[in-house]
PDB file of N, CA and C in Angstrom:
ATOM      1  N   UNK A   1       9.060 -14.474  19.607  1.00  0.00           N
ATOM      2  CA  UNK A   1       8.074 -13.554  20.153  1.00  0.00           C
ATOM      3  C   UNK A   1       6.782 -13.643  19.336  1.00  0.00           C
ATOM      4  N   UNK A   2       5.592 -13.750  20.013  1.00  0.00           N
ATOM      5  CA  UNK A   2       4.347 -14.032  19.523  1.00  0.00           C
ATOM      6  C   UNK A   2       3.442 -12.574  18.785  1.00  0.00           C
ATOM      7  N   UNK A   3       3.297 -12.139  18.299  1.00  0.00           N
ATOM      8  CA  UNK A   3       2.854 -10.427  18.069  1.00  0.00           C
ATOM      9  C   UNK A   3       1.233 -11.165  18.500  1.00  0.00           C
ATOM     10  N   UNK A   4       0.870 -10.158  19.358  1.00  0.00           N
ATOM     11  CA  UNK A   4      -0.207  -9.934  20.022  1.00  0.00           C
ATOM     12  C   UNK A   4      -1.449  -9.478  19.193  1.00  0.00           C
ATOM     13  N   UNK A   5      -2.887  -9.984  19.107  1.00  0.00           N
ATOM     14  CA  UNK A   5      -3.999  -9.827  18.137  1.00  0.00           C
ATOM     15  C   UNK A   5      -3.860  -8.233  18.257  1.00  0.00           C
ATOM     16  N   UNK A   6      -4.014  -7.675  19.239  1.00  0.00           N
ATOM     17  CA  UNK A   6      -3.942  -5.540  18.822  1.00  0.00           C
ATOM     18  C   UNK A   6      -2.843  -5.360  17.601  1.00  0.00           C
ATOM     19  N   UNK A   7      -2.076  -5.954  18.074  1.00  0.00           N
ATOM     20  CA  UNK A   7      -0.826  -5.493  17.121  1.00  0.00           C
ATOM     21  C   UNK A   7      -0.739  -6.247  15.283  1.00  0.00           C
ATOM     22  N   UNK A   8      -1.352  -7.338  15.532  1.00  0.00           N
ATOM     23  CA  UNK A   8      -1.677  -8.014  14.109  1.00  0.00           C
ATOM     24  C   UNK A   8      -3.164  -6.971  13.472  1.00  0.00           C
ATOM     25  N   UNK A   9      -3.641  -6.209  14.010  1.00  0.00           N
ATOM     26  CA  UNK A   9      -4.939  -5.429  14.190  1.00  0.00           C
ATOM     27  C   UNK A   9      -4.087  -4.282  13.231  1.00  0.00           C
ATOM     28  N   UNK A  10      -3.335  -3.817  13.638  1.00  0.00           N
ATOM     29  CA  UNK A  10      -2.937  -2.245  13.742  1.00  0.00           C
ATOM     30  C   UNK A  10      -1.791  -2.913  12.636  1.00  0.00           C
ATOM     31  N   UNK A  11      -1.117  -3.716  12.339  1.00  0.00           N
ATOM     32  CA  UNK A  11      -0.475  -3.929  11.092  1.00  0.00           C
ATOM     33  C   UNK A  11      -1.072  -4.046   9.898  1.00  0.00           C
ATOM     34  N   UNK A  12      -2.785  -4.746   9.752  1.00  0.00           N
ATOM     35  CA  UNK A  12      -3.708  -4.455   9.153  1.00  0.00           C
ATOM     36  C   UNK A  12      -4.123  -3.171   8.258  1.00  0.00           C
ATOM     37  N   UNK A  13      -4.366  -2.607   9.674  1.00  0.00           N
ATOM     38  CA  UNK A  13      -4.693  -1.224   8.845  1.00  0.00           C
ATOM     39  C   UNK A  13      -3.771  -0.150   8.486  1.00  0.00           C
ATOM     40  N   UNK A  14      -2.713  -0.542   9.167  1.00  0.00           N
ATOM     41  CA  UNK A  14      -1.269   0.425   8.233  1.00  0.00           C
ATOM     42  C   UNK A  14      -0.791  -0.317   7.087  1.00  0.00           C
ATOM     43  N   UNK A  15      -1.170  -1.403   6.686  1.00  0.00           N
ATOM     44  CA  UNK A  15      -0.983  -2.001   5.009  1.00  0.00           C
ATOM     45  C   UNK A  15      -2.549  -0.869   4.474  1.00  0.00           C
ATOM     46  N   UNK A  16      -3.610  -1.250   4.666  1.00  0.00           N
ATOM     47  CA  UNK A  16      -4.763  -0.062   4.361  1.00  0.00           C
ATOM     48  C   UNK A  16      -4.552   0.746   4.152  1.00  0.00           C
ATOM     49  N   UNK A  17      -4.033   2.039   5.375  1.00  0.00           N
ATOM     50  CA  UNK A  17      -3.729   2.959   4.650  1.00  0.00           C
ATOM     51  C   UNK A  17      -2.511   3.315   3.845  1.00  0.00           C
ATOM     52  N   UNK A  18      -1.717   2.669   3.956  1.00  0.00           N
ATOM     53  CA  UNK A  18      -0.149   2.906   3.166  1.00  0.00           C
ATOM     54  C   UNK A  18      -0.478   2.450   1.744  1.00  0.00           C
ATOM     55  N   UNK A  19      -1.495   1.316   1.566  1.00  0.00           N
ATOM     56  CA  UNK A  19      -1.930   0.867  -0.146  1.00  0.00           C
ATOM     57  C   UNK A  19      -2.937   2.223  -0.408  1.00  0.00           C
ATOM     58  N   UNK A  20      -4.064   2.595   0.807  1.00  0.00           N
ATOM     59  CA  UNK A  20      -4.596   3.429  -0.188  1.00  0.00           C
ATOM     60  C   UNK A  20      -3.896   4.996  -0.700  1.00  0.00           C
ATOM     61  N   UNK A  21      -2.921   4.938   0.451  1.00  0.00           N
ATOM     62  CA  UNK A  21      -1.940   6.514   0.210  1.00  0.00           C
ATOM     63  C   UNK A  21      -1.459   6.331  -1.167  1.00  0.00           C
ATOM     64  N   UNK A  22      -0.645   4.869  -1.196  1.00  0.00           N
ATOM     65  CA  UNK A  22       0.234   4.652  -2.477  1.00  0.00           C
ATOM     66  C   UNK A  22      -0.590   4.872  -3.744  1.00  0.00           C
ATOM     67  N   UNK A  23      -1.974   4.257  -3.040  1.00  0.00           N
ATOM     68  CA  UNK A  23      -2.551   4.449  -4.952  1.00  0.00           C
ATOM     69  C   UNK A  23      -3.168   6.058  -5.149  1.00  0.00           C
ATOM     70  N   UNK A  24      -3.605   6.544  -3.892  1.00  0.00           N
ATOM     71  CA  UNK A  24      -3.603   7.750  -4.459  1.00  0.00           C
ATOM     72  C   UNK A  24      -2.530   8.836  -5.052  1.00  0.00           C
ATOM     73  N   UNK A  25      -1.499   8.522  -4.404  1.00  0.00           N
ATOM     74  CA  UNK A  25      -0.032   9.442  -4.668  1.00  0.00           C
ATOM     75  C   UNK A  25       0.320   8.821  -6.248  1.00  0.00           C
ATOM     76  N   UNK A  26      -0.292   7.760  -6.850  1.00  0.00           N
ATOM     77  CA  UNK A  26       0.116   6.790  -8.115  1.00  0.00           C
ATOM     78  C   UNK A  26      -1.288   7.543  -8.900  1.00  0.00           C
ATOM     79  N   UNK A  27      -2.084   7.587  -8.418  1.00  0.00           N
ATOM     80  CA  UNK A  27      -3.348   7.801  -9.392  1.00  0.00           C
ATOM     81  C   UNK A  27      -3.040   9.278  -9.606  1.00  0.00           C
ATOM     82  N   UNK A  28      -3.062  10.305  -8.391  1.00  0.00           N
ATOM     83  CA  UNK A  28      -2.593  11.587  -8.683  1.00  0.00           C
ATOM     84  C   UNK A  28      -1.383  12.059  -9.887  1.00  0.00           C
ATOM     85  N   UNK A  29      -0.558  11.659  -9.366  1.00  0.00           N
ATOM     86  CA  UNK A  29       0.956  11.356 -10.757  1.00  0.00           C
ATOM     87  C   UNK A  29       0.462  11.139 -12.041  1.00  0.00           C
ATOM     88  N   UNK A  30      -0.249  10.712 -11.885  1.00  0.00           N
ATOM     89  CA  UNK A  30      -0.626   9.582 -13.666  1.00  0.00           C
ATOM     90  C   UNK A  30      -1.678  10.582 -14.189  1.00  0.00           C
ATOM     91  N   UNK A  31      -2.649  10.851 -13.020  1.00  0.00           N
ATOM     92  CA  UNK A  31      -3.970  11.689 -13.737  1.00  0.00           C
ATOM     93  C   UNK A  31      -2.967  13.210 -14.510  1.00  0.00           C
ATOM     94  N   UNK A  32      -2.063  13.618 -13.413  1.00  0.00           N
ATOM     95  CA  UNK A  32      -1.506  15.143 -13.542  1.00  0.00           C
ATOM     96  C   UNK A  32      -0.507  14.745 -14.506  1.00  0.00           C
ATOM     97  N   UNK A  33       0.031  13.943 -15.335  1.00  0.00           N
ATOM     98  CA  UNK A  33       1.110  13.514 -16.027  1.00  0.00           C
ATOM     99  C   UNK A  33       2.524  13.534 -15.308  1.00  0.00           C
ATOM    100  N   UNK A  34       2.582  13.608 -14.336  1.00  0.00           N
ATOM    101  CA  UNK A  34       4.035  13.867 -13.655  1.00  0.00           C
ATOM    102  C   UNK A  34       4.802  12.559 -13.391  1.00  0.00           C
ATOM    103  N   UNK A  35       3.795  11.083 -13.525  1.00  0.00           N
ATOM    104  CA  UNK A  35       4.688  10.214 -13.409  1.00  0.00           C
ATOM    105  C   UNK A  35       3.979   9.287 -14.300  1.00  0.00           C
ATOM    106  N   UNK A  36       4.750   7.846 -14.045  1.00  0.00           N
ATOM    107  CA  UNK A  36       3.901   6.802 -14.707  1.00  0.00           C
ATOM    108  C   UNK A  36       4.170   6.333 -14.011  1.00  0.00           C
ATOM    109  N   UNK A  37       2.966   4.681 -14.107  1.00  0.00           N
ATOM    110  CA  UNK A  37       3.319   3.669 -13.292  1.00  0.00           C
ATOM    111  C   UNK A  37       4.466   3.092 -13.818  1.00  0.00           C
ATOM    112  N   UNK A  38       5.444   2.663 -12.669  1.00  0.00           N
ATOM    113  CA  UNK A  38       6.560   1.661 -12.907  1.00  0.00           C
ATOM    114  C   UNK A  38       6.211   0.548 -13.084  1.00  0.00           C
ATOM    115  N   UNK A  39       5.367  -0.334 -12.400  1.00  0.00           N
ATOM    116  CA  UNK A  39       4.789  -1.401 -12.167  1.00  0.00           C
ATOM    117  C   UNK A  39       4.344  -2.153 -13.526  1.00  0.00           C
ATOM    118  N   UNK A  40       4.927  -2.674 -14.628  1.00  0.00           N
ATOM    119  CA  UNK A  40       4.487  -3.229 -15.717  1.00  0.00           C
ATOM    120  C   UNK A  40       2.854  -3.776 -15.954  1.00  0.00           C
ATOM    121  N   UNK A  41       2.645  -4.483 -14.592  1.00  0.00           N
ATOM    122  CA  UNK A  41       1.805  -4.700 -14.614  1.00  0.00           C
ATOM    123  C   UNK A  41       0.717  -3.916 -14.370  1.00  0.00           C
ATOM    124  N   UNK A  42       0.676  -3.289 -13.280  1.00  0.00           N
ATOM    125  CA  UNK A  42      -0.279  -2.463 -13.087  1.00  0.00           C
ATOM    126  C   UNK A  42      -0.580  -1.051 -13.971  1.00  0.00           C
ATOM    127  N   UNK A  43       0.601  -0.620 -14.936  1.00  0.00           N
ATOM    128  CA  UNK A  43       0.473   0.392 -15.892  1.00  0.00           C
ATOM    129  C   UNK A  43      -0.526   0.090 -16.953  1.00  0.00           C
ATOM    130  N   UNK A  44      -0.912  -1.252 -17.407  1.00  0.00           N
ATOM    131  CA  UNK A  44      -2.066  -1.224 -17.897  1.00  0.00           C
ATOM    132  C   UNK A  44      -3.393  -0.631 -17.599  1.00  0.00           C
ATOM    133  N   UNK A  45      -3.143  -1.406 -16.119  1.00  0.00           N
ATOM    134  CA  UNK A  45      -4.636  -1.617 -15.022  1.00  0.00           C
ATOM    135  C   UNK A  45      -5.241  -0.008 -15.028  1.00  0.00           C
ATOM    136  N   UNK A  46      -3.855   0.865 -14.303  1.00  0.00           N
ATOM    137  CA  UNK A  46      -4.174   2.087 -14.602  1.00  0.00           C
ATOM    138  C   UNK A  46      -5.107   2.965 -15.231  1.00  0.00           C
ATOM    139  N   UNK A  47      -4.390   2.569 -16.482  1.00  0.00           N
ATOM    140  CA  UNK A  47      -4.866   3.276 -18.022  1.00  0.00           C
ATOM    141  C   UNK A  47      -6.445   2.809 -17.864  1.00  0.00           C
ATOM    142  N   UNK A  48      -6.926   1.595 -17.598  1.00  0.00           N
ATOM    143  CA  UNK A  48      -7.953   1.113 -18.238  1.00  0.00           C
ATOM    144  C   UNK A  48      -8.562   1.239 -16.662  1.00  0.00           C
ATOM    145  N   UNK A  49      -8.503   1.263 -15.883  1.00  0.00           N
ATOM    146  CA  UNK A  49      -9.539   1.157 -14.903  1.00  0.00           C
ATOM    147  C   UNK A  49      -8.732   1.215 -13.389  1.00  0.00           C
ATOM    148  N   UNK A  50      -8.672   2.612 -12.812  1.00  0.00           N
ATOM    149  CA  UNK A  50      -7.302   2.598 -11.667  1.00  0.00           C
ATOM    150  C   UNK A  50      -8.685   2.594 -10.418  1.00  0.00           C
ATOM    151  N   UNK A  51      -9.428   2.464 -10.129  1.00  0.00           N
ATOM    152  CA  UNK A  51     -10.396   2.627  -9.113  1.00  0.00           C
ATOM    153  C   UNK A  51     -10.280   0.708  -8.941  1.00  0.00           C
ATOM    154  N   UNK A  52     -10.298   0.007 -10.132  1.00  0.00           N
ATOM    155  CA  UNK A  52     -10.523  -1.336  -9.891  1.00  0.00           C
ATOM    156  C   UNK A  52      -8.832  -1.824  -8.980  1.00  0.00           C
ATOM    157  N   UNK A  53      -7.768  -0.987  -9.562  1.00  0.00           N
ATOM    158  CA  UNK A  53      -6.686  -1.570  -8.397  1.00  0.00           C
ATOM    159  C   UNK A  53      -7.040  -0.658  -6.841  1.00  0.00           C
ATOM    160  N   UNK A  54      -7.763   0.513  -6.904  1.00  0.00           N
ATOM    161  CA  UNK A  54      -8.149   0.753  -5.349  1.00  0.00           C
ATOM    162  C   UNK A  54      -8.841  -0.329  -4.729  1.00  0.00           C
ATOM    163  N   UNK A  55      -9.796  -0.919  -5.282  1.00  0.00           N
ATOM    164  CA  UNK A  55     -10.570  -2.302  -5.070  1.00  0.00           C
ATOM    165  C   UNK A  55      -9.608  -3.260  -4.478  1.00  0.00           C
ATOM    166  N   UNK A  56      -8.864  -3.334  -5.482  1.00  0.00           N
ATOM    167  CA  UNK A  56      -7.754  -4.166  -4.772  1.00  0.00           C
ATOM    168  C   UNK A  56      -7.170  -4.103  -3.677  1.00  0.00           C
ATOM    169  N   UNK A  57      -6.673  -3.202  -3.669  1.00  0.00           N
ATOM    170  CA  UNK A  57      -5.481  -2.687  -2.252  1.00  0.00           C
ATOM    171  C   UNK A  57      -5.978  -1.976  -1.045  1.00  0.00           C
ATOM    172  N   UNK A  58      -7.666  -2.374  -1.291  1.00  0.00           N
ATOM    173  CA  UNK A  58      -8.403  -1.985   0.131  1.00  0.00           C
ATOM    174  C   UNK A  58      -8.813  -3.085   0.331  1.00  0.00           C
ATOM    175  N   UNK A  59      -9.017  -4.341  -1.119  1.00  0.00           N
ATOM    176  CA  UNK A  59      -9.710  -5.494  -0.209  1.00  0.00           C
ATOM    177  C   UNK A  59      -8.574  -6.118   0.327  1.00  0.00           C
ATOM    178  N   UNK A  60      -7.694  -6.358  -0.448  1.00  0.00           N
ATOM    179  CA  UNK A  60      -5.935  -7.202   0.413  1.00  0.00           C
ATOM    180  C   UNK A  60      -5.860  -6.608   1.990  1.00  0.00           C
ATOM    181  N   UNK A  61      -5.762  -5.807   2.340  1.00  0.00           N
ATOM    182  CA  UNK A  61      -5.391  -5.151   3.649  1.00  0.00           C
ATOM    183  C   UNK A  61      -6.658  -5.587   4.528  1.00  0.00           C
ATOM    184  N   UNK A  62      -8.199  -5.429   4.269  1.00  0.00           N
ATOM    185  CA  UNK A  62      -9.148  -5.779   4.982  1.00  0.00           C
ATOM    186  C   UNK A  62      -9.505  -7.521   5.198  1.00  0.00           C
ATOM    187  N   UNK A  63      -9.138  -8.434   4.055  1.00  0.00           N
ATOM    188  CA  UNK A  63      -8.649  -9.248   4.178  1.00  0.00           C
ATOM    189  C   UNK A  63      -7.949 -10.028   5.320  1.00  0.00           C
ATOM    190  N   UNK A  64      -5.969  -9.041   5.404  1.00  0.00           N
ATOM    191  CA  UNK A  64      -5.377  -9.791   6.216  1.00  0.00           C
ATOM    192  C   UNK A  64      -6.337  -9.122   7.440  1.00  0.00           C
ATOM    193  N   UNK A  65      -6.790  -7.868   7.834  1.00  0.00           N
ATOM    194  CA  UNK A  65      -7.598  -7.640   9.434  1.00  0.00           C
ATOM    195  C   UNK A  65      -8.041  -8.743   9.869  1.00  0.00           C
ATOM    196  N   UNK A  66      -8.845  -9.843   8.605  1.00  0.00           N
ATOM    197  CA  UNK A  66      -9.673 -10.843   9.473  1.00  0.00           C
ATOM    198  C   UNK A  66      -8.791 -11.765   9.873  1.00  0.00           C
ATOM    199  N   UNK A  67      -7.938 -12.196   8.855  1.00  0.00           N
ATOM    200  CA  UNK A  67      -6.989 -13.742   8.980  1.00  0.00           C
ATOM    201  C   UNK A  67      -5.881 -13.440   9.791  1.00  0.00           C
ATOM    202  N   UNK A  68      -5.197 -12.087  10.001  1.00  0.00           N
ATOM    203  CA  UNK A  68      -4.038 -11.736  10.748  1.00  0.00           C
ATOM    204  C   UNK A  68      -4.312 -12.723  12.138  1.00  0.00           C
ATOM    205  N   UNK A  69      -5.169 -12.158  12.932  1.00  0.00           N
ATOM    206  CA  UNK A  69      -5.544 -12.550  14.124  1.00  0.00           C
ATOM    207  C   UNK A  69      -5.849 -14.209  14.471  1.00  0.00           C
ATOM    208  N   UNK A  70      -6.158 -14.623  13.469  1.00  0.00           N
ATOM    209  CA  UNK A  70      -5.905 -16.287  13.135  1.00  0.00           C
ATOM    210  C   UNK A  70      -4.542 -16.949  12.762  1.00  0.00           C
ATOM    211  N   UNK A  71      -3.940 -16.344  12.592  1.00  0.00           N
ATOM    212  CA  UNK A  71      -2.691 -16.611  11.920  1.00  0.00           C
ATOM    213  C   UNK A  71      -1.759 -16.823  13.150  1.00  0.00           C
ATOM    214  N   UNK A  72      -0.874 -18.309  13.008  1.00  0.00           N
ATOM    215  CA  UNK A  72       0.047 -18.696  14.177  1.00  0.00           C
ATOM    216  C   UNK A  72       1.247 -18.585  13.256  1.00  0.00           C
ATOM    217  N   UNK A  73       1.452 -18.457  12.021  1.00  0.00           N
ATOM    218  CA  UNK A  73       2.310 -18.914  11.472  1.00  0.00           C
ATOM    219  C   UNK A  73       3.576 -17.396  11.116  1.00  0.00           C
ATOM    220  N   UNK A  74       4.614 -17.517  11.836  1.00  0.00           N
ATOM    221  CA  UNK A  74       5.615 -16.528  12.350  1.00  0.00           C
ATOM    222  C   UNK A  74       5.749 -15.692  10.845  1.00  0.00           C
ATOM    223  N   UNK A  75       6.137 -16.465   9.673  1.00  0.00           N
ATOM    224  CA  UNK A  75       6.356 -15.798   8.433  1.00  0.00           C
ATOM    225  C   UNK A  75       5.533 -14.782   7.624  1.00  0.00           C
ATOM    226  N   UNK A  76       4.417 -15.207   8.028  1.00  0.00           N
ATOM    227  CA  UNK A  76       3.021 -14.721   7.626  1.00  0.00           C
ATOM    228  C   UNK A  76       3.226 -12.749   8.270  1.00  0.00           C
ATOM    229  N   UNK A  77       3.392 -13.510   9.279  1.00  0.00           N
ATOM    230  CA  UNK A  77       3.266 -11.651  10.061  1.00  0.00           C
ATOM    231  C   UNK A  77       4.566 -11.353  10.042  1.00  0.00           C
ATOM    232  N   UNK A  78       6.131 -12.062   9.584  1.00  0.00           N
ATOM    233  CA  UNK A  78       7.142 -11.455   9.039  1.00  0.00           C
ATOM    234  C   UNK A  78       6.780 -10.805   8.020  1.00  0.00           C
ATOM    235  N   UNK A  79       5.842 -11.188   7.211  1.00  0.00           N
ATOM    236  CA  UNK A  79       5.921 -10.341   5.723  1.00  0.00           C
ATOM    237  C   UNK A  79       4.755  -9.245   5.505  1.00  0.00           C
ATOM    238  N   UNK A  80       4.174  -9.586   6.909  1.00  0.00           N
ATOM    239  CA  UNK A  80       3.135  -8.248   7.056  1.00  0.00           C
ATOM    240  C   UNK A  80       4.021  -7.166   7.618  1.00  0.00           C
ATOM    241  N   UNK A  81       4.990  -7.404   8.276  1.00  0.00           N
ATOM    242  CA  UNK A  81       6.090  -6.041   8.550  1.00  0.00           C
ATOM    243  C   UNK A  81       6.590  -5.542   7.757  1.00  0.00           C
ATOM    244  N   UNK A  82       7.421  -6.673   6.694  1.00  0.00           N
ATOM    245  CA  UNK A  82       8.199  -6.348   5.614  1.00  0.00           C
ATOM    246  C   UNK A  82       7.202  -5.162   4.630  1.00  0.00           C
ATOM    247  N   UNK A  83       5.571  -5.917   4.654  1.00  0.00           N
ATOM    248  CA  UNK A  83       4.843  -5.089   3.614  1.00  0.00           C
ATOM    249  C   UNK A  83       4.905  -3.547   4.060  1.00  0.00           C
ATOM    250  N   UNK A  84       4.617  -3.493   5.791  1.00  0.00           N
ATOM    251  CA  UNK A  84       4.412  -2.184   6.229  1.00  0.00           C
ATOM    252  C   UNK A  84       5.701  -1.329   5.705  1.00  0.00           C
ATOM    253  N   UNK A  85       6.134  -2.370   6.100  1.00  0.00           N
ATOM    254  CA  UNK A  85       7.678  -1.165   5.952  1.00  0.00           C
ATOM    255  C   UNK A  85       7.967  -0.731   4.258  1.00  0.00           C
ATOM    256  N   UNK A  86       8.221  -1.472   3.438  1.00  0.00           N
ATOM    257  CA  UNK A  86       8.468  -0.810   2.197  1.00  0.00           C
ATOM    258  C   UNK A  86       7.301  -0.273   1.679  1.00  0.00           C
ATOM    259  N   UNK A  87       6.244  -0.107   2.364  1.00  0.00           N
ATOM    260  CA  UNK A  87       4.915   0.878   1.645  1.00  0.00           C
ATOM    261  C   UNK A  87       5.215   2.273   2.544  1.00  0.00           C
ATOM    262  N   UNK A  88       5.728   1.982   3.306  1.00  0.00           N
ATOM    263  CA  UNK A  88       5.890   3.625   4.577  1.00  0.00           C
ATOM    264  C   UNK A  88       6.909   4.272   3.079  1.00  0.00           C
ATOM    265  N   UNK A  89       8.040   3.023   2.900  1.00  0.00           N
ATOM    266  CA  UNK A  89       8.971   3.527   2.386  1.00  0.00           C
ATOM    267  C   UNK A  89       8.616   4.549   1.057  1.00  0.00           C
ATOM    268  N   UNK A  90       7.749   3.548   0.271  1.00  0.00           N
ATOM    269  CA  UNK A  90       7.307   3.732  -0.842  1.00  0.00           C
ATOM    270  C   UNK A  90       6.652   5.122  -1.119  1.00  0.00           C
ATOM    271  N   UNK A  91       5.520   5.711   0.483  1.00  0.00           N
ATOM    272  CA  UNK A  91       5.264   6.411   0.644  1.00  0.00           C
ATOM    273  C   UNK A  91       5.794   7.731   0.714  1.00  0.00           C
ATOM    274  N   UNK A  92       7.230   7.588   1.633  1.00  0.00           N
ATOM    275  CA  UNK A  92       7.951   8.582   2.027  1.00  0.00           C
ATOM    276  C   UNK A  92       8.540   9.011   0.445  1.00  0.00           C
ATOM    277  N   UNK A  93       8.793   8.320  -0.190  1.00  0.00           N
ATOM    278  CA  UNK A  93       9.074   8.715  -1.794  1.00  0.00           C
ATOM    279  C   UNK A  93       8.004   9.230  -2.258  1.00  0.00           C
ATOM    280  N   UNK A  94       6.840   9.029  -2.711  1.00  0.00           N
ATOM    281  CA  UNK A  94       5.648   9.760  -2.519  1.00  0.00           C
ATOM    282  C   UNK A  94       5.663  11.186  -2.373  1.00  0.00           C
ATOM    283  N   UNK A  95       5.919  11.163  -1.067  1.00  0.00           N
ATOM    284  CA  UNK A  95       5.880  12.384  -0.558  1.00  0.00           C
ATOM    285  C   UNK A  95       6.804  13.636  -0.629  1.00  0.00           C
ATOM    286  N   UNK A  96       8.348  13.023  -0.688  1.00  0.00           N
ATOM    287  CA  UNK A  96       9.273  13.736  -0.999  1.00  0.00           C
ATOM    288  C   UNK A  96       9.273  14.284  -2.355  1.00  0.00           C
ATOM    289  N   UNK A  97       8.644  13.256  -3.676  1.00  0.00           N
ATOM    290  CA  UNK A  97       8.750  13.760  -5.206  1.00  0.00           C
ATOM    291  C   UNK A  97       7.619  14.919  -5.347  1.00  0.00           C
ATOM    292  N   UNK A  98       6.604  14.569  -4.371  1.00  0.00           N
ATOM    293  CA  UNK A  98       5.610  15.663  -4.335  1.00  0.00           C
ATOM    294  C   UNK A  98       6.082  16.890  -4.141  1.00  0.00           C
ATOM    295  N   UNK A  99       6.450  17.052  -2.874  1.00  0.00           N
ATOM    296  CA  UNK A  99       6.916  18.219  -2.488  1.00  0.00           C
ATOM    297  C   UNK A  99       7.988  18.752  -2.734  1.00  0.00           C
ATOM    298  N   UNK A 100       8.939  18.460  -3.333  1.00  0.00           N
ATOM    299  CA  UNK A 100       9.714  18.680  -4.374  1.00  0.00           C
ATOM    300  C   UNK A 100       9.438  19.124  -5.650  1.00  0.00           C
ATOM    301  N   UNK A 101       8.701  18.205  -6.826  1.00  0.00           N
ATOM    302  CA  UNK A 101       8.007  18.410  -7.366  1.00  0.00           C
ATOM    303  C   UNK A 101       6.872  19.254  -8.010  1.00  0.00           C
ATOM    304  N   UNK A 102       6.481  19.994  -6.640  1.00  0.00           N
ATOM    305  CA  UNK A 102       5.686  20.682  -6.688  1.00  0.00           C
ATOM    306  C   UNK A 102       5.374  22.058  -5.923  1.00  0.00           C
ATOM    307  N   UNK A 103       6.622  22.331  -5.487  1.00  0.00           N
ATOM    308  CA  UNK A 103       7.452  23.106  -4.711  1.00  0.00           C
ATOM    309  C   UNK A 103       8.172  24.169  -5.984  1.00  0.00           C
ATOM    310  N   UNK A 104       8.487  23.430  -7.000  1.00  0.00           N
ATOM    311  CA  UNK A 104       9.858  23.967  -7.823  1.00  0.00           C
ATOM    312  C   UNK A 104       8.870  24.704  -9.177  1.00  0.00           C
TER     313      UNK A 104
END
């Protein structure tokens, strides 16, 4: 099955907003002390400059918008699902430690 340019469109911008949810729900945690980054790598980035990984994870997502729609190659937009999906996931954790969290 071929995924249709709307739909390579709209996988786009749900990597967008699911990276920029994640880094805000990550920047929030870290600013309020309630979590740290897990991410070895990015727990530096954090500390020293967390607006430069927003940079990041708004240009990656605006990025695939342009090339998605060019893209014939089946794996490519397998792993743009895979991304959607464990950032929803990532999110829904997010959201649950919040409100939990901040509930109690």
């Amino acid at each position: 099955m071929i995924v249709g340019e709307k739909n390579k469109a709209i996988l786009a911008l749900l990597l967008l907003l699911f990276n920029s949810t994640d880094w805000f729900f990550t920047w929030y945690g870290i600013k309020q002390h309630y979590v740290e980054e897990a991410n070895p790598l990015l727990a530096g980035l954090f500390s020293a400059s967390p607006f430069l990984i927003l940079i990041w994870k708004v240009a990656a997502p605006l990025a695939l918008l342009f090339l998605l729609p060019c893209c014939k190659q089946k794996w490519i937009i397998h792993g743009a699902v895979f991304a959607v999906c464990l950032y929803t996931t990532v999110n829904l954790y997010h959201l649950l430690f919040f409100v939990l969290y901040l509930s109690a």
